[in-house]
Protein backbone atom coordinates (compact mmCIF):
# COMPACT_ATOMS: atom_id res chain seq x y z
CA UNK A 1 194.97 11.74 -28.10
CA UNK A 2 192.14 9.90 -28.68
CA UNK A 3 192.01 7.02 -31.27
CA UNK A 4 188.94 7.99 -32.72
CA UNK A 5 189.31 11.75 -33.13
CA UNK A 6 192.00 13.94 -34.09
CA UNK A 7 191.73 16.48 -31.48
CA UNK A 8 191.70 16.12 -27.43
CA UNK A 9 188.28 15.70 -26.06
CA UNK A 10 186.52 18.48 -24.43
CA UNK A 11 186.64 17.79 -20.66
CA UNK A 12 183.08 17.23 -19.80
CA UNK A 13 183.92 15.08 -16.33
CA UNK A 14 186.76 15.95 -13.64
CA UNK A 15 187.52 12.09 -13.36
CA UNK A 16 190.05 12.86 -10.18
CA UNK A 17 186.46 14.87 -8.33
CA UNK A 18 184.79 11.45 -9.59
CA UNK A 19 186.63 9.01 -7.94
CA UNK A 20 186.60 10.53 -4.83
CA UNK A 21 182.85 10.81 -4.89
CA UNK A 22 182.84 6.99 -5.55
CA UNK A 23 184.66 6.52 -2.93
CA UNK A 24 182.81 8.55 -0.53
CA UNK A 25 180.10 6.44 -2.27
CA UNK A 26 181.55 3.42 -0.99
CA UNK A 27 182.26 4.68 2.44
CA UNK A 28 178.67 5.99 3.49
CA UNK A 29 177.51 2.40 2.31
CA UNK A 30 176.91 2.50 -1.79
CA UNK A 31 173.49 2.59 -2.98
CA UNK A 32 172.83 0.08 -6.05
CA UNK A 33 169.48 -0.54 -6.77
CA UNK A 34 170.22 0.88 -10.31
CA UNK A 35 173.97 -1.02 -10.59
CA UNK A 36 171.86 -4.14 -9.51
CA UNK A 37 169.10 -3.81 -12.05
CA UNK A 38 171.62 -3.38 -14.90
CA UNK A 39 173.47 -6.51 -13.97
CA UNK A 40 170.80 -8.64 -13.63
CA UNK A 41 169.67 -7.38 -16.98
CA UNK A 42 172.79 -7.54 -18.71
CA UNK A 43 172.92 -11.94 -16.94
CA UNK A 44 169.52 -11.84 -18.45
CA UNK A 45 170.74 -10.90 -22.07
CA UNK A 46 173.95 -12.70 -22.47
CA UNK A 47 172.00 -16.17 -21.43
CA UNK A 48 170.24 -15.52 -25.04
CA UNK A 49 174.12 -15.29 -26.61
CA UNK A 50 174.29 -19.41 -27.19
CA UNK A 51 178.28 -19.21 -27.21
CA UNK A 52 181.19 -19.71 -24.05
CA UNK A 53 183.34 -16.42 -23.22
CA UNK A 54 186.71 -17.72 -22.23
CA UNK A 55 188.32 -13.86 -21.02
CA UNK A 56 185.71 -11.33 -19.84
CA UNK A 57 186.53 -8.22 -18.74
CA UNK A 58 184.09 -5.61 -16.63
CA UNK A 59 184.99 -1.89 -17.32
CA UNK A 60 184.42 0.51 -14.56
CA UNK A 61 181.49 -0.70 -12.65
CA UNK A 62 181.45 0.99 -9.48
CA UNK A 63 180.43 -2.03 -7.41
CA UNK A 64 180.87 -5.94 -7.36
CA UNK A 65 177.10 -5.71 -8.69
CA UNK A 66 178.01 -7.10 -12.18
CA UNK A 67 181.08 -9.61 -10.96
CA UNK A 68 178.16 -11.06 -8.44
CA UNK A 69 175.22 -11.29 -11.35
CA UNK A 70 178.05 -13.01 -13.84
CA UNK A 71 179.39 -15.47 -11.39
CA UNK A 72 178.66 -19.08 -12.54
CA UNK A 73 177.15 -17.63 -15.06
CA UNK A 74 177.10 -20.07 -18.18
CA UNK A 75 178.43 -17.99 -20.65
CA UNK A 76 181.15 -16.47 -19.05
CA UNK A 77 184.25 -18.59 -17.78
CA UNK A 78 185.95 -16.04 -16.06
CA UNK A 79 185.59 -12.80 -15.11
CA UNK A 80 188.54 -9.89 -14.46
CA UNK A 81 187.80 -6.50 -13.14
CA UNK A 82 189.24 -3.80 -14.27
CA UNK A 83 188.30 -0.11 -12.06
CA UNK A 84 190.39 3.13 -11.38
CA UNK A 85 189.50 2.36 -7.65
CA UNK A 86 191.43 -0.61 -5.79
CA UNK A 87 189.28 -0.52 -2.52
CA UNK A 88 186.76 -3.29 -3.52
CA UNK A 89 188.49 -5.40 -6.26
CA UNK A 90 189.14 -8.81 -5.96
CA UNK A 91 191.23 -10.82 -7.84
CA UNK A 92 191.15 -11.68 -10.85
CA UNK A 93 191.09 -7.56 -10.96
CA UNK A 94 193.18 -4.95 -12.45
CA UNK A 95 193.37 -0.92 -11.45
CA UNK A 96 192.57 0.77 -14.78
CA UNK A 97 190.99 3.96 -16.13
CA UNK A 98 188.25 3.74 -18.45
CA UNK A 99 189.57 6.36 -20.90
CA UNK A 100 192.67 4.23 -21.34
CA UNK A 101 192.50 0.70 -21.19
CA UNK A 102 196.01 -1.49 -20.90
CA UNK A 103 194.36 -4.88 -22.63
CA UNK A 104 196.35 -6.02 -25.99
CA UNK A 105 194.58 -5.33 -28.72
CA UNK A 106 192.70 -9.09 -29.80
CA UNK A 107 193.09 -9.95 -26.33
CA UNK A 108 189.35 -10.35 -24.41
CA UNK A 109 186.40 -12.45 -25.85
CA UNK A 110 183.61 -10.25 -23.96
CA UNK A 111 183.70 -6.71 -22.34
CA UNK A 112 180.80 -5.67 -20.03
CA UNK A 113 179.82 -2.14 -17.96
CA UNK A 114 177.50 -1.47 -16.04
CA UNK A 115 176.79 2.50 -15.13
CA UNK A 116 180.24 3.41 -15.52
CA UNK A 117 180.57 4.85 -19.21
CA UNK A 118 178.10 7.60 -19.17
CA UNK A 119 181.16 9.46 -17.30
CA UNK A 120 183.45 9.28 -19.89
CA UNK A 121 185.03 12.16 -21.52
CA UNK A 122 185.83 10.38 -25.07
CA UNK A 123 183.30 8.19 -25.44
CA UNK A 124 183.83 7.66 -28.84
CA UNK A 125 187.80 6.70 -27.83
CA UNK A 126 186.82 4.85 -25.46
CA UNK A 127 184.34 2.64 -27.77
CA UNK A 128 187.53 2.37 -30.34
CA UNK A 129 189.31 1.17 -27.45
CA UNK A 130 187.37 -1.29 -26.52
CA UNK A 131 186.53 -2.39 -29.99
CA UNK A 132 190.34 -3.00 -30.39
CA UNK A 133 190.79 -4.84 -27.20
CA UNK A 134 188.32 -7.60 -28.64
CA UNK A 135 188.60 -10.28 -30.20
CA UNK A 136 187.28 -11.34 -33.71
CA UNK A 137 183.81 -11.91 -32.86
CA UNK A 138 184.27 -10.51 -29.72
CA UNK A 139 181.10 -8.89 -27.99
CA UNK A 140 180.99 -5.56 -26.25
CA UNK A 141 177.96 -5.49 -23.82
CA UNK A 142 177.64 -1.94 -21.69
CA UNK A 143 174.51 -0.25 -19.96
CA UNK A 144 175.21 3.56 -19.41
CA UNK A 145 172.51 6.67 -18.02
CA UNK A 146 171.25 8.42 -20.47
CA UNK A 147 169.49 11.81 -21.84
CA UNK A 148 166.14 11.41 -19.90
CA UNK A 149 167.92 10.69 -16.30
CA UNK A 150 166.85 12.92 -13.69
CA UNK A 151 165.52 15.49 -15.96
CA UNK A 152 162.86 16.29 -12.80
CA UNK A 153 166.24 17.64 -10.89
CA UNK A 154 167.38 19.08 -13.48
CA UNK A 155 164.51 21.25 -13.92
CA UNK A 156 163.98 22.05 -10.44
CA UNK A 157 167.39 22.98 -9.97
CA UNK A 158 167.21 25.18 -13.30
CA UNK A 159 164.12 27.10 -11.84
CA UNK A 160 165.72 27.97 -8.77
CA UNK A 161 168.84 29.04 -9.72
CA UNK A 162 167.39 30.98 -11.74
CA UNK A 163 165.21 32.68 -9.23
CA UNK A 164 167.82 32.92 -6.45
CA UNK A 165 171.28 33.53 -7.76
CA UNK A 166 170.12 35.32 -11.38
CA UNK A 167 171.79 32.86 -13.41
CA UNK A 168 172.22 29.01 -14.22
CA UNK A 169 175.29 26.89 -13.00
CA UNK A 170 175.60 23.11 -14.62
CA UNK A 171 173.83 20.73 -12.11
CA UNK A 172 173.25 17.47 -13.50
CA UNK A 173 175.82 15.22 -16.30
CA UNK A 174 174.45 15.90 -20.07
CA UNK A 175 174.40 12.04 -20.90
CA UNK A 176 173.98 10.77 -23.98
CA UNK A 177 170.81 9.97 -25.72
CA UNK A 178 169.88 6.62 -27.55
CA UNK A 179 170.48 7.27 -30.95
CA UNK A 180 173.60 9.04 -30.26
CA UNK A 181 174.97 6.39 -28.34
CA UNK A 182 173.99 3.96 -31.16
CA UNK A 183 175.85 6.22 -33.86
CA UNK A 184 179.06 6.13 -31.81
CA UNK A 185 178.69 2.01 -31.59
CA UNK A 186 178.46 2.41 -35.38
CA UNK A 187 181.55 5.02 -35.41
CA UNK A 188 184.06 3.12 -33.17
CA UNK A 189 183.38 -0.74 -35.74
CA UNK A 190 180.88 -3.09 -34.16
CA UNK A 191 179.10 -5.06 -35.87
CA UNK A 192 175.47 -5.59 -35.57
CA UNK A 193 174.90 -2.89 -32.80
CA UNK A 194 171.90 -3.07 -30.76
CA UNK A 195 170.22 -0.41 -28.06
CA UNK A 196 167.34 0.09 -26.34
CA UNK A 197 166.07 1.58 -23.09
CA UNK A 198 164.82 1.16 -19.66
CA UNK A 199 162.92 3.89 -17.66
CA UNK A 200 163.24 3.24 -14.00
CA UNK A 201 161.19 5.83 -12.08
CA UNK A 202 161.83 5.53 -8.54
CA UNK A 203 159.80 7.81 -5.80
CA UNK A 204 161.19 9.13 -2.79
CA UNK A 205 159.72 10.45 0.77
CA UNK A 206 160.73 13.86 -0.28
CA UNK A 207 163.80 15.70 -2.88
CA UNK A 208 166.25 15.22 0.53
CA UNK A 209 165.96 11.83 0.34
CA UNK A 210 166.67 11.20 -3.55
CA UNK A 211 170.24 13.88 -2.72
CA UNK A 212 170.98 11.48 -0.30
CA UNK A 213 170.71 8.59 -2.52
CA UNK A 214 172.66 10.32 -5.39
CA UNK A 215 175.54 10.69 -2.99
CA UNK A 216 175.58 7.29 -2.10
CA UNK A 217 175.77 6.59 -5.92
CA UNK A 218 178.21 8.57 -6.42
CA UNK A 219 176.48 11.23 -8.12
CA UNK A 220 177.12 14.33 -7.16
CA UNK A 221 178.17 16.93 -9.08
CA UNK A 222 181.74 16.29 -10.87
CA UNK A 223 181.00 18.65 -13.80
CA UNK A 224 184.15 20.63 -14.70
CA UNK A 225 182.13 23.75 -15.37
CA UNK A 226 180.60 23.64 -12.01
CA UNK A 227 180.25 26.73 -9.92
CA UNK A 228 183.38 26.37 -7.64
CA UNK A 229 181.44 28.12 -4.80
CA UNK A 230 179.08 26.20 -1.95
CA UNK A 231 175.78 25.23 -3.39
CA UNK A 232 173.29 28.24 -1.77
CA UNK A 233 171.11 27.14 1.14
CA UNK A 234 168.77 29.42 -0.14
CA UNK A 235 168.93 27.76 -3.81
CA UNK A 236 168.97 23.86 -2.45
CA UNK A 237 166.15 24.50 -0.21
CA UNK A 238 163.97 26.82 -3.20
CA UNK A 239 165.22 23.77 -5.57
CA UNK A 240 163.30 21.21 -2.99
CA UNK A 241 160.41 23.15 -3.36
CA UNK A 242 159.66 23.42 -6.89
CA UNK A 243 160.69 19.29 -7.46
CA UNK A 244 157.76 18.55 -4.64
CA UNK A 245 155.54 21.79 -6.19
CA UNK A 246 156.03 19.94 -9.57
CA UNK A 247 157.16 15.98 -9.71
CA UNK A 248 155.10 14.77 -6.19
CA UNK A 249 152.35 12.06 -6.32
CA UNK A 250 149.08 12.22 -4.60
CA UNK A 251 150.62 10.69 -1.74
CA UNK A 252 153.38 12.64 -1.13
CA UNK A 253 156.38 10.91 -2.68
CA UNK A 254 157.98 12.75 -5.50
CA UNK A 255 159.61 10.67 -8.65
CA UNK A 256 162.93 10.45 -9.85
CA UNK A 257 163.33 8.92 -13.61
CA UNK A 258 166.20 6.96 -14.53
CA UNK A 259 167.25 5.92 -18.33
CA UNK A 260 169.34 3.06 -18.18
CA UNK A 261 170.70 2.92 -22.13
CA UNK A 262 171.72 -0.95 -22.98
CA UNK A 263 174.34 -1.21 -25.95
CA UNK A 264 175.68 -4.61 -27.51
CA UNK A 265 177.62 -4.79 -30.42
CA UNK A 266 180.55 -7.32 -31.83
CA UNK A 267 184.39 -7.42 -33.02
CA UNK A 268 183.45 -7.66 -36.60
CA UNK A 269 183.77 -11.32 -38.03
CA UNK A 270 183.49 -12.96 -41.68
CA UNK A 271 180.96 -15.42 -40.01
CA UNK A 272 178.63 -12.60 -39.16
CA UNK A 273 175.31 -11.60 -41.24
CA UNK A 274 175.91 -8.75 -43.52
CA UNK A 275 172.78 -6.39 -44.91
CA UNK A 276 172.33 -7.49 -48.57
CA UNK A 277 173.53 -4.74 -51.34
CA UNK A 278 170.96 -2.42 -52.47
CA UNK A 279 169.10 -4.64 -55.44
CA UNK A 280 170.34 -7.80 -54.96
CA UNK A 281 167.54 -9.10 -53.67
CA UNK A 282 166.33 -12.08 -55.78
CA UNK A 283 162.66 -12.21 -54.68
CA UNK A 284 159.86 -9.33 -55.12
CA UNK A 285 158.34 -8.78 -51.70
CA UNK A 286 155.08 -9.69 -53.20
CA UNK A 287 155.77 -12.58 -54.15
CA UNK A 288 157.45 -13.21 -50.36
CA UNK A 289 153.79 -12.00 -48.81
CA UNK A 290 151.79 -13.75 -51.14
CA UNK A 291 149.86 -10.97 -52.19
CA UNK A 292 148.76 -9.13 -55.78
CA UNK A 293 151.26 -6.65 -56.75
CA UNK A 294 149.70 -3.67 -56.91
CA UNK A 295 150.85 -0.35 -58.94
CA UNK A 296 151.35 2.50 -57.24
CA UNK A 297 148.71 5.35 -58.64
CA UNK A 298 149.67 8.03 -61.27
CA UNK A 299 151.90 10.79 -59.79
CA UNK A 300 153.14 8.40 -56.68
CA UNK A 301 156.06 6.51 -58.53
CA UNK A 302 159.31 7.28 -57.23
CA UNK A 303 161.43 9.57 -58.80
């Protein structure tokens, strides 16, 4: 059971199809131009965090993308892995499922992912989880897909389906959007949670090239509600057609968009700001702007 719900989750992900598409993944040759971006992002942002992280854990990522973009880094003393797939972990590295982590609870000073998350079935467990993990003042530090990722295939797909089988079968993950993934951060106890987004649109020489690429990320469809028949020649080949009828540039190359959802958040810790209480504030925000209060007009007060 979940520790931040009373009932099971509803089983959005088969994890077991998952990891052997990830491994699959890593056996055509992985393709990480997204797991690399993150990282280097996620370097980027904790170089602003002016503090030393003695035990730092990364959850899940499905390469060494984030290990490589945290080594030396200054903030971050050492590193352990922790991924449900042995193949490519080095040590310091630990085989472990993201839905149930074995770290002590008060145990790590900073947990990163990178583009692992999004395929989680209890999210919000899995946020409690690692909220309990950390320390006091411990920082949580994730990027994840999210809602507006390859809504072009999603379409496409949608349309033919429709058109060649009568009927719609689920095609592409329903990740999470912004706000919602900011709400759960608030749900699970961090302190001070942060998110924003970056839109990566990447173009391909044609829809058979971006498949490819998806199955080299491991993305293929692990949806447990997907049709358990072979994927129709007729509908892959109709679905190619309406993403270059409808998502192609002048040249040729059709586009691909990619949300990459950032989250930060910490353990909560006396030291940390707190919001002040509704009126307690001990200056009128005139008088902080330097301006003439004004009063508001008849019929406009509040009330």
């Amino acid at each position: 059971m979940s520790p931040a719900s009373d009932t099971a989750p509803h089983l959005v992900f088969d994890r077991d199809l998952l990891r052997r598409r990830l491994a699959r993944a890593a056996a055509l040759g992985p393709e990480t131009f997204l797991l690399e971006r993150a990282a280097e992002d996620m370097a980027d942002r904790l170089l602003a965090v002016k503090r030393t992280f003695s035990t730092a854990v990364d959850i899940g990522t499905p390469t060494g993308a984030l290990a490589t973009a945290l080594s030396g880094h200054p903030a971050v003393e050492r590193l352990i892995r922790a991924a449900p797939l042995a193949h490519d972990l080095a040590p310091p590295a630990v085989v472990a499922d993201e839905e149930a982590l074995p770290f002590a609870a008060g145990s790590l000073d900073l947990v990163v992912s990178a583009l692992a998350l999004q395929s989680v079935n209890d999210l919000p467990g899995g946020l409690a989880q690692v909220r309990r993990a950390l320390k006091p003042d411990g920082l949580f530090m994730a990027a994840l897909l999210g809602g507006g990722s390859l809504t072009e295939l999603r379409q496409a797909f949608a349309i033919a389906e429709s058109e060649t089988t009568g009927g719609l079968s689920p095609r592409v993950a329903p990740f999470a959007d912004v706000r919602d993934l900011g709400a759960l951060l608030q749900r699970a106890g961090f302190a001070l949670p942060v998110t924003d987004v970056d839109r990566v649109v990447a173009r391909y020489s044609s829809p058979f090239t971006l498949f490819a690429d998806l199955r080299r990320m491991g993305g293929a469809n692990a949806l447990t509600e997907r049709r358990r028949v072979p994927l129709r020649r007729a509908t892959l080949l109709r679905a190619a057609e309406v993403y270059a009828e409808r998502f192609a540039d002048p040249d040729g190359k059709v586009r691909a968009t990619f949300e990459i959802v950032f989250l930060s958040g910490w353990a909560p810790h006396e030291s940390q700001q707190k919001p002040l209480r509704p009126g307690s504030a001990r200056m009128r925000l005139a008088d902080a702007l330097k301006v003439p209060e004004q009063p508001l007009p008849p019929g406009d007060e509040p009330g």
